[in-house]
N, C-alpha and C. Protein backbone atom coordinates (compact mmCIF):
# COMPACT_ATOMS: atom_id res chain seq x y z
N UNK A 1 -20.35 -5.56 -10.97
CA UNK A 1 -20.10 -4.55 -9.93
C UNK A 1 -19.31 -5.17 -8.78
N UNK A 2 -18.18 -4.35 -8.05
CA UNK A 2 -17.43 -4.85 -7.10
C UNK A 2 -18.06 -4.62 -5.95
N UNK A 3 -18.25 -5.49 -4.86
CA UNK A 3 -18.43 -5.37 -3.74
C UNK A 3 -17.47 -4.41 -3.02
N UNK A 4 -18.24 -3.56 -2.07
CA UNK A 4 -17.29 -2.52 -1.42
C UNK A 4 -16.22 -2.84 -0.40
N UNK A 5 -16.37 -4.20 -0.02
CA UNK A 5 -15.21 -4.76 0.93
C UNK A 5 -14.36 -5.02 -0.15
N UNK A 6 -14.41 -5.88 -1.18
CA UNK A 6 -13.02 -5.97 -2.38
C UNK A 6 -12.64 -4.99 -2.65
N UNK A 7 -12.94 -4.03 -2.83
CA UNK A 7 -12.43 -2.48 -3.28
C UNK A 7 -11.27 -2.09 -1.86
N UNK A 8 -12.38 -1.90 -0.33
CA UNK A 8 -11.33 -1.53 0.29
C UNK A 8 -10.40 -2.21 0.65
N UNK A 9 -10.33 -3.80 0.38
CA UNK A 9 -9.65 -4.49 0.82
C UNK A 9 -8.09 -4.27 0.03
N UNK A 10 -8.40 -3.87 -1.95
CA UNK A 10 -7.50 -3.45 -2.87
C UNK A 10 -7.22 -2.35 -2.61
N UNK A 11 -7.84 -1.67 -1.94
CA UNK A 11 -7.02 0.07 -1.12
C UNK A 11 -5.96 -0.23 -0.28
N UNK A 12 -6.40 -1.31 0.96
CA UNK A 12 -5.30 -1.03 1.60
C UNK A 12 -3.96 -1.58 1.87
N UNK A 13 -4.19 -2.54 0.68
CA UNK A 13 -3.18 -3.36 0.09
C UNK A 13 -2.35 -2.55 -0.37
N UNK A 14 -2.56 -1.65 -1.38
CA UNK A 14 -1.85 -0.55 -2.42
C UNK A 14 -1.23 0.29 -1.05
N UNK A 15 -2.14 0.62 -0.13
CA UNK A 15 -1.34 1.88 0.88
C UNK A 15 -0.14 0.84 1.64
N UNK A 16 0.00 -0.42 1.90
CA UNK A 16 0.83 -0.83 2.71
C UNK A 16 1.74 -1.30 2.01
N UNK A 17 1.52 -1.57 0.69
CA UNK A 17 2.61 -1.34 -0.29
C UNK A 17 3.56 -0.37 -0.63
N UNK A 18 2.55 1.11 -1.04
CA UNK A 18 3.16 2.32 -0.20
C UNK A 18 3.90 2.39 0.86
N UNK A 19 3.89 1.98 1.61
CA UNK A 19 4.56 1.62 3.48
C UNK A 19 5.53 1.08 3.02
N UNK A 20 5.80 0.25 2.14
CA UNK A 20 6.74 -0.70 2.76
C UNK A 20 8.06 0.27 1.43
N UNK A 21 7.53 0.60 0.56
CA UNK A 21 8.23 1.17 -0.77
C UNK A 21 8.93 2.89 -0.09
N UNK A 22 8.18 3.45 1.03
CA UNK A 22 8.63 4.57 1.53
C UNK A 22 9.85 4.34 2.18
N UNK A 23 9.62 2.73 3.15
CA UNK A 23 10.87 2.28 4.25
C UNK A 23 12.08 2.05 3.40
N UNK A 24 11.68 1.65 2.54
CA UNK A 24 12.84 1.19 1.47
C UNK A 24 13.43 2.26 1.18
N UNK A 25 12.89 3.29 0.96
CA UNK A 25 13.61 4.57 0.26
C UNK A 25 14.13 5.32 1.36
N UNK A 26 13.70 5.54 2.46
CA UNK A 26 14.47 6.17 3.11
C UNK A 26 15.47 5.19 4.09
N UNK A 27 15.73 3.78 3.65
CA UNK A 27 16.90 3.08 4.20
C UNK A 27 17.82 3.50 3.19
N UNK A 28 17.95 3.63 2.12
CA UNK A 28 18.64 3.77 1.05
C UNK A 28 19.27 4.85 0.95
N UNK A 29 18.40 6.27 1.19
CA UNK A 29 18.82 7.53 1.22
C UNK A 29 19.42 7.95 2.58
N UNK A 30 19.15 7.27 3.59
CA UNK A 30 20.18 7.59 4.86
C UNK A 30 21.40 7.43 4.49
C-alpha cells in the first residue's frame, strides 16, 4: 500500500508537468 504523501507527491508532479506542456503549446501556437 502507498503512503498518501507518495501519491500526492506523484499528483503534483503530473499537474506541473501539465504546466509546463500547456506553456509550451501556447508558445508555439502564438
Amino acid at each position: 500500500m502507498m503512503p498518501i504523501q507518495l501519491i500526492l507527491q506523484k499528483y503534483q508532479v503530473s499537474l506541473l508537468v501539465i504546466d509546463i506542456n500547456q506553456e509550451e503549446v501556447i508558445k508555439w501556437t502564438s
